[in-house]
N, C-alpha and C. Protein backbone atom coordinates (compact mmCIF):
# COMPACT_ATOMS: atom_id res chain seq x y z
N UNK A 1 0.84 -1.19 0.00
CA UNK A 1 0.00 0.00 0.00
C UNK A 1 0.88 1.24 0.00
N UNK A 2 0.45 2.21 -0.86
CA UNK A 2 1.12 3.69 -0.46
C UNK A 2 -0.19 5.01 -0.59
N UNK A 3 0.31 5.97 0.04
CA UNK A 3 -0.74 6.76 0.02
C UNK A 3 -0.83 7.74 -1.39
N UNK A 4 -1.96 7.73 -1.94
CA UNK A 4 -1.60 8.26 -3.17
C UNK A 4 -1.55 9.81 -2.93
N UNK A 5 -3.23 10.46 -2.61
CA UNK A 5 -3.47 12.07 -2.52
C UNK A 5 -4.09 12.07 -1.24
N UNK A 6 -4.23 13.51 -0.72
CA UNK A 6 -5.26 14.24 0.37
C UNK A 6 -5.49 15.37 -0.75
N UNK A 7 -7.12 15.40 -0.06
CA UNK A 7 -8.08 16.00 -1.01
C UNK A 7 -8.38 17.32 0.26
N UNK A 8 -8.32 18.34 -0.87
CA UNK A 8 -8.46 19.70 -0.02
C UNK A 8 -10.27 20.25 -0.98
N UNK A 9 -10.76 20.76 -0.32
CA UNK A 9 -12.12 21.41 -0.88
C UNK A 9 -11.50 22.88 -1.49
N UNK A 10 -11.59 23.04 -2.26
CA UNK A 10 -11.16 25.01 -2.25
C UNK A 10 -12.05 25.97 -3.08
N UNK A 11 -12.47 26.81 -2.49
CA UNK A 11 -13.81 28.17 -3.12
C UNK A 11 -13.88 28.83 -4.61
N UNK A 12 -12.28 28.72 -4.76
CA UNK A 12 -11.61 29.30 -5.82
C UNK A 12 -10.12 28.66 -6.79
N UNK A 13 -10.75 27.59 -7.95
CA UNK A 13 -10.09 26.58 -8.29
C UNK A 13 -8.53 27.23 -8.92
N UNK A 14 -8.74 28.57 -9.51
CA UNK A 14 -7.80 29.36 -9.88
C UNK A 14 -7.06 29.60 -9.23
N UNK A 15 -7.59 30.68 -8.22
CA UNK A 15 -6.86 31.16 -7.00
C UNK A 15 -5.60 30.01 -6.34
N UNK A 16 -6.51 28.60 -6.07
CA UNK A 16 -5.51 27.91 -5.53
C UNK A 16 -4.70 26.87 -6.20
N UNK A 17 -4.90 27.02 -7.89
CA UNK A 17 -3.38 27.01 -8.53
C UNK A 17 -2.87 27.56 -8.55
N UNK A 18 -2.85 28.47 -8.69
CA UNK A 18 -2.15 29.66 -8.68
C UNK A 18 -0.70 29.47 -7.24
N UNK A 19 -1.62 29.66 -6.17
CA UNK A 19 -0.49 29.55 -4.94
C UNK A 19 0.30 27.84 -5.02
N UNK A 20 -0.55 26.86 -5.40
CA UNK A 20 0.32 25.69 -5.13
C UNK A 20 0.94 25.69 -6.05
N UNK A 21 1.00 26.54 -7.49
CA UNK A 21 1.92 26.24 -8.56
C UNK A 21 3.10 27.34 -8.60
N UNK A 22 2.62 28.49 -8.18
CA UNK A 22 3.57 29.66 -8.32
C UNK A 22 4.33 29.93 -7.19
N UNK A 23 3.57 29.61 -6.23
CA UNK A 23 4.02 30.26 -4.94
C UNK A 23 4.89 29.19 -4.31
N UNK A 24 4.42 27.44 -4.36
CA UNK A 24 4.67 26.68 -3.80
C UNK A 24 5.29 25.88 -4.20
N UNK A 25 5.69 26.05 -5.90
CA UNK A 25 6.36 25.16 -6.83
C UNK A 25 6.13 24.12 -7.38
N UNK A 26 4.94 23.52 -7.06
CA UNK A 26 4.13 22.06 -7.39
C UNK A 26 3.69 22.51 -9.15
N UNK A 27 3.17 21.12 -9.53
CA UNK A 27 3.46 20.86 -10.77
C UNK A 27 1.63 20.62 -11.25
N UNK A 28 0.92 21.50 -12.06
CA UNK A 28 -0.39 21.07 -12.11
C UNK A 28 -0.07 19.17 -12.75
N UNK A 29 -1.03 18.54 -12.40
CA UNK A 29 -0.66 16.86 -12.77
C UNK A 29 -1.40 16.65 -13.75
N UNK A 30 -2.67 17.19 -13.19
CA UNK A 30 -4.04 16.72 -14.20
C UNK A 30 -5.26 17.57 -13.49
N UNK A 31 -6.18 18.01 -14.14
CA UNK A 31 -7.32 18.73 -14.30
C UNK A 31 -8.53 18.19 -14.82
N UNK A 32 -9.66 17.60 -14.58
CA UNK A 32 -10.82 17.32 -14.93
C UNK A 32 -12.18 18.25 -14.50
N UNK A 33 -13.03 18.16 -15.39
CA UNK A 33 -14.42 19.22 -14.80
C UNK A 33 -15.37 17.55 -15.14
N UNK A 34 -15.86 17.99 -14.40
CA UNK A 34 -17.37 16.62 -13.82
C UNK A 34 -18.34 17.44 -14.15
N UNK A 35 -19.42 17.87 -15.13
CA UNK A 35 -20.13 19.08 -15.93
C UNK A 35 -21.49 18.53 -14.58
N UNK A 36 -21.82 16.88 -15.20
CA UNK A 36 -22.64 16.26 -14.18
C UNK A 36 -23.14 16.33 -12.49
N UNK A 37 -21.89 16.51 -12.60
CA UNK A 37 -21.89 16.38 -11.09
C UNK A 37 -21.45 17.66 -10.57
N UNK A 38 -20.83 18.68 -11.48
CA UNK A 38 -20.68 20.54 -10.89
C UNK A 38 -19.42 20.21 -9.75
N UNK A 39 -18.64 19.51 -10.24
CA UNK A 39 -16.67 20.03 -9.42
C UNK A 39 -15.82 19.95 -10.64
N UNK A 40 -15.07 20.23 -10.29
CA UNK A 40 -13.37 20.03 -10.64
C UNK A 40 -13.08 19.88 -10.20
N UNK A 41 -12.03 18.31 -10.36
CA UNK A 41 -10.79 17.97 -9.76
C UNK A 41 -9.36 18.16 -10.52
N UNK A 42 -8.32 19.07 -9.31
CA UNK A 42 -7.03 19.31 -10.05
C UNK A 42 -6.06 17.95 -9.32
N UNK A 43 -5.15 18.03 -9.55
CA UNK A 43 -4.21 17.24 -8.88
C UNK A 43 -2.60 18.42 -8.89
N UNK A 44 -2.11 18.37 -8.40
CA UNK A 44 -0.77 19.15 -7.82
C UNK A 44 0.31 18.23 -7.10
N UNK A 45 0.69 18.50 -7.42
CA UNK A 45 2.46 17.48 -6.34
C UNK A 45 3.39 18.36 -7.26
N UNK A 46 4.51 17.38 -6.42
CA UNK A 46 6.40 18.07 -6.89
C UNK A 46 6.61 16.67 -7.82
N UNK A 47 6.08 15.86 -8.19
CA UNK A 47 6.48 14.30 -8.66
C UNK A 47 5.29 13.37 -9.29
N UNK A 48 5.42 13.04 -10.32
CA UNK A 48 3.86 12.26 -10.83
C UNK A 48 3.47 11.41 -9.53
N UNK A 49 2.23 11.47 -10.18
CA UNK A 49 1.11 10.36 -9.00
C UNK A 49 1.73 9.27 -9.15
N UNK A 50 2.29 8.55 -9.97
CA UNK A 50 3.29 7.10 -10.02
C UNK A 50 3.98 7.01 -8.76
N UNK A 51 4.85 8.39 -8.97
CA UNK A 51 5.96 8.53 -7.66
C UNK A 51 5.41 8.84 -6.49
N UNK A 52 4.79 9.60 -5.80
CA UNK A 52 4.66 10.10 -4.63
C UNK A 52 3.50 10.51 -4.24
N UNK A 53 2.69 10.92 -3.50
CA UNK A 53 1.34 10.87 -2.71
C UNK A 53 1.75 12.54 -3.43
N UNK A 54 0.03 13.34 -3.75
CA UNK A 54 -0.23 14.58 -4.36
C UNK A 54 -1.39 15.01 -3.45
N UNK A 55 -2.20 16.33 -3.86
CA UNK A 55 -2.77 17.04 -3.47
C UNK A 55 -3.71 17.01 -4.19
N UNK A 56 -5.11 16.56 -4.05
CA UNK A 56 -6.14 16.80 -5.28
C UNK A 56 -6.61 18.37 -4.21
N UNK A 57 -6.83 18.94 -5.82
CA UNK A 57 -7.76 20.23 -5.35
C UNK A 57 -9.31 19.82 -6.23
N UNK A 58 -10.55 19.84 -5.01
CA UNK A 58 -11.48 19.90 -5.16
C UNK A 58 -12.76 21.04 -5.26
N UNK A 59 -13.32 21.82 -6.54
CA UNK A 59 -13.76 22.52 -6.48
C UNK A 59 -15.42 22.34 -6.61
N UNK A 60 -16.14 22.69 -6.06
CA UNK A 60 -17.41 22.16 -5.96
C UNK A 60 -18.21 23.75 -6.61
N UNK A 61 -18.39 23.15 -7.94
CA UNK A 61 -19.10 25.04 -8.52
C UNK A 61 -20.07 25.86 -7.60
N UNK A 62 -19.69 26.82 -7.81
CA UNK A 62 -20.75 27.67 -6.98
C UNK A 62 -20.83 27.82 -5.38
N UNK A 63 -19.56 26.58 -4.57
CA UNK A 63 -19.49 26.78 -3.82
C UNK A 63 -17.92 27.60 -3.49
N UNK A 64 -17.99 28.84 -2.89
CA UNK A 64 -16.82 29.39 -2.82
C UNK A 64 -16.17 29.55 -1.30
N UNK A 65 -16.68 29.31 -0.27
CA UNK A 65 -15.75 28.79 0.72
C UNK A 65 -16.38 27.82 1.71
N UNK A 66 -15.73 27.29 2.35
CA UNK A 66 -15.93 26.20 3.29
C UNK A 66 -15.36 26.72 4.96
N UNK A 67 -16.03 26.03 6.37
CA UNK A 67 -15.90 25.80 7.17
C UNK A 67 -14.33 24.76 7.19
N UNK A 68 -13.26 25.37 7.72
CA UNK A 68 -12.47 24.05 8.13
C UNK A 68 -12.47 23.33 9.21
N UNK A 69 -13.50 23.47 10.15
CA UNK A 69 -13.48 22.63 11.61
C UNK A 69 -11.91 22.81 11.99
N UNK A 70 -11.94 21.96 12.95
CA UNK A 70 -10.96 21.68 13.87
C UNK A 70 -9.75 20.64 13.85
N UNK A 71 -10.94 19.88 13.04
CA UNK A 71 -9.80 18.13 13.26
C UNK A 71 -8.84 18.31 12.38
N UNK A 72 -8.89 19.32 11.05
CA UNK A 72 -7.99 19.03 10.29
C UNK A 72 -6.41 19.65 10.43
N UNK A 73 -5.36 19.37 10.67
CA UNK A 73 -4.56 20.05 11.05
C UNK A 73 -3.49 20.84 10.08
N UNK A 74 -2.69 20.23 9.07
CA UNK A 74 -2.03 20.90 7.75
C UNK A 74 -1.42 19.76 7.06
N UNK A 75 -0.60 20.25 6.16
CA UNK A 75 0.19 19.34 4.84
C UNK A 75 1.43 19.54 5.47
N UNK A 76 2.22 19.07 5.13
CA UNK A 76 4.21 19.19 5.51
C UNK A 76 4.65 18.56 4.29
N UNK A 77 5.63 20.03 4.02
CA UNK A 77 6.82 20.10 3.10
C UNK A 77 8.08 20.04 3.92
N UNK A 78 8.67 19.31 3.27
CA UNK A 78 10.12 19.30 3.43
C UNK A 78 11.09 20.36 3.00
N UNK A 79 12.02 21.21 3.80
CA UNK A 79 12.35 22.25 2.65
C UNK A 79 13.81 22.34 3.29
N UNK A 80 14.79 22.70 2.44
CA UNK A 80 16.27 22.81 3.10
C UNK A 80 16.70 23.83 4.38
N UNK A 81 15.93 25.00 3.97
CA UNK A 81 16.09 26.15 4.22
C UNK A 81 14.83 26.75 4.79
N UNK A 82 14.30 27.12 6.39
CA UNK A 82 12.31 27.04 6.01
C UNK A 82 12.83 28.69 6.57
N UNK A 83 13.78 29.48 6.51
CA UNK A 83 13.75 31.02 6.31
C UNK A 83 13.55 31.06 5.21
N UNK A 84 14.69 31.18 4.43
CA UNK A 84 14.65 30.92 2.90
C UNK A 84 13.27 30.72 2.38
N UNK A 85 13.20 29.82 2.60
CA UNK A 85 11.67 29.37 2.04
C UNK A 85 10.19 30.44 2.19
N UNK A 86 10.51 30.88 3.33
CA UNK A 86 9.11 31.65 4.14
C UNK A 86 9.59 32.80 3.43
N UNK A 87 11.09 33.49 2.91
CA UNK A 87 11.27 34.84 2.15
C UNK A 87 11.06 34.47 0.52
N UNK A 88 10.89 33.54 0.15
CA UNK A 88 10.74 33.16 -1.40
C UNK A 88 9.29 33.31 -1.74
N UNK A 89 8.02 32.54 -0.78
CA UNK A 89 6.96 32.61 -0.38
C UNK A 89 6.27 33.55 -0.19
N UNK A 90 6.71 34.34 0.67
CA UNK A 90 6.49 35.93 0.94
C UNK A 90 6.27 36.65 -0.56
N UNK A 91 7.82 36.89 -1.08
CA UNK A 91 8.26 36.95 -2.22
C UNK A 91 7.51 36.78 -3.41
N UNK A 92 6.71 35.84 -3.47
CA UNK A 92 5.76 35.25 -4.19
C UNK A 92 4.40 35.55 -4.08
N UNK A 93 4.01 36.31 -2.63
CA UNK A 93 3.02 36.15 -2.46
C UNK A 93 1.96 35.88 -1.63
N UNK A 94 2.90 34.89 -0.99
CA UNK A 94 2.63 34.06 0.21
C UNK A 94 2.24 34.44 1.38
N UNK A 95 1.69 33.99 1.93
CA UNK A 95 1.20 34.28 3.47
C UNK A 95 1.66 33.46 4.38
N UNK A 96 2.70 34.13 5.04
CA UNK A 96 3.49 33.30 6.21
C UNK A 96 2.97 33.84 7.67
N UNK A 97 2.72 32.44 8.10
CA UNK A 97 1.61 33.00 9.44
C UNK A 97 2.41 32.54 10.89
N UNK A 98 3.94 31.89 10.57
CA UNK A 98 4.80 31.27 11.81
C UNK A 98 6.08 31.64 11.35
N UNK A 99 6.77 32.55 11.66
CA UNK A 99 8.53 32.62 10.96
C UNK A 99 8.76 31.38 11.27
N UNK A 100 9.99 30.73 10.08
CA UNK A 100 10.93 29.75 10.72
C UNK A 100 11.85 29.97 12.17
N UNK A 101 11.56 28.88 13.04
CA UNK A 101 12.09 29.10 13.76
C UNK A 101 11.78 27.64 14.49
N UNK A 102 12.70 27.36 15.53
CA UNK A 102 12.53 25.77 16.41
C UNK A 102 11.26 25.65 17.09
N UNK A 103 10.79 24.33 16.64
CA UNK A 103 9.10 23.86 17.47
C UNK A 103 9.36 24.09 18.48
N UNK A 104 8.12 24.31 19.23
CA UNK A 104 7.95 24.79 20.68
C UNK A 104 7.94 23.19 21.15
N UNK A 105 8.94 23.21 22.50
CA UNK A 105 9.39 21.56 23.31
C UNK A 105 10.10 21.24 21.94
N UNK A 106 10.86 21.63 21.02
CA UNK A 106 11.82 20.59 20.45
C UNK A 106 13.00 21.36 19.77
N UNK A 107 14.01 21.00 18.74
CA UNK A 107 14.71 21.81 18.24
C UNK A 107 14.51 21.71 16.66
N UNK A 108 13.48 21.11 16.23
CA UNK A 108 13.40 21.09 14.69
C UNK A 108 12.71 22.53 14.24
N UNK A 109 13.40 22.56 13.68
CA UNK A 109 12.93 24.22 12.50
C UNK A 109 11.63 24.43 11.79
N UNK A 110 10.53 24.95 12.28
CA UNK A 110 9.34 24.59 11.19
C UNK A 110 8.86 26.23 10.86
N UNK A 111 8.57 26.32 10.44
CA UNK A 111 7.41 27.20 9.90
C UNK A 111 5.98 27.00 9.32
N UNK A 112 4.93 28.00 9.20
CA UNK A 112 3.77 27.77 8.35
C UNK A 112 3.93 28.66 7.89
N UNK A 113 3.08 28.61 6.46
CA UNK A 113 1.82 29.28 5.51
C UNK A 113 0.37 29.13 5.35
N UNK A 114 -0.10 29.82 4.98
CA UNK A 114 -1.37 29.86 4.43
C UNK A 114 -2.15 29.58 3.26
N UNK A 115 -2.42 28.70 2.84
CA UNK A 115 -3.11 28.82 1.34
C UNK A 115 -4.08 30.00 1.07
N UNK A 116 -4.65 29.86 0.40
CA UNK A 116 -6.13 31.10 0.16
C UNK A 116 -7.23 30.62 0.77
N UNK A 117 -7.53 29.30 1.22
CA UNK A 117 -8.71 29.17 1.57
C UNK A 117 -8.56 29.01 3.64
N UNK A 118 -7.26 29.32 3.87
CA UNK A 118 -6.91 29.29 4.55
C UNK A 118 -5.98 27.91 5.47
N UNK A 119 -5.79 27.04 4.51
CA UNK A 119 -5.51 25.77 4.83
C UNK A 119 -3.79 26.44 5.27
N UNK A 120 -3.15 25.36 6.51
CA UNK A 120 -1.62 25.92 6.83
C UNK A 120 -0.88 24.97 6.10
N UNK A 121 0.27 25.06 5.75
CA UNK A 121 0.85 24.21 5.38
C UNK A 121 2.41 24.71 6.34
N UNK A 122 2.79 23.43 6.73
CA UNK A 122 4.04 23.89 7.53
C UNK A 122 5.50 23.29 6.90
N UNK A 123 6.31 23.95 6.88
CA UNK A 123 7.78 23.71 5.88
C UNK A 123 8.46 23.39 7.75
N UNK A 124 9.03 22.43 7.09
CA UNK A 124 10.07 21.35 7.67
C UNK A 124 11.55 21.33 7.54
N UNK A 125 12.68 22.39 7.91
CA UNK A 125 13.55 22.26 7.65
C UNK A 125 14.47 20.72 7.88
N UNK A 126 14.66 20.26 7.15
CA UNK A 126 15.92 19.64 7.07
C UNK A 126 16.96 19.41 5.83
N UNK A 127 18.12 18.42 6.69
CA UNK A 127 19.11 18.79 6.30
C UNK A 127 19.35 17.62 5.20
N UNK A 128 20.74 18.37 4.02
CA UNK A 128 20.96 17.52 3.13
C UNK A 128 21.22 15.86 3.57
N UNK A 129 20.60 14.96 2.57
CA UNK A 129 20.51 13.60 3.40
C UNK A 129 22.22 12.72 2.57
């Protein structure tokens, strides 16, 4: 078994290519419209769906934002550099809502962002392997 995608809902199917492709560097994969059924599904990752678990973006027409409750917590990127990263981001666009800096109780380096619909995504510094 491997995990393929996590499916995000988002208000604005543009808007949030836009940040996972420009801002975040991911790769559109594939794009479908369901006319029937009123969504679009995108797909996004750094690596085909063959290789590595992706991001479907789910757009449900006409619906333009959603409730995120509680339970859901964020995505994690891996990134060399998560200053660097949070000034490229910025740079781009981005909405950085945690400077890089060491988890609270630990010494690993994290930071967050924000998508547009407000989803966090937190960058993970580590080091060359």
């Amino acid at each position: 078994m491997r995990m393929l995608h996590t499916m995000l809902r988002v208000g604005d199917l543009e808007r949030s290519l836009a940040f996972y492709t420009e801002v975040l560097g991911m790769r559109l994969l594939r794009r479908t419209d369901y006319p029937d059924g009123k969504f679009t599904l995108a797909f996004v990752g750094y690596q085909d769906e063959s290789e590595g678990a992706v991001l479907e973006l789910t757009h449900n027409w006409g619906v333009t934002s959603y409730d995120l409750g509680s339970a859901y917590g964020h995505i994690a990127l891996e990134v060399p550099d998560a200053k660097k990263a949070c000034d490229e981001i910025r740079a781009r666009g981005g909405k950085v809502v945690r400077e890089a800096g060491p988890m609270k109780h630990g010494s690993t380096v994290i930071a967050f962002v924000e998508d547009p619909d407000g989803y966090k995504v937190e960058l993970i510094e580590r080091s060359a392997r």
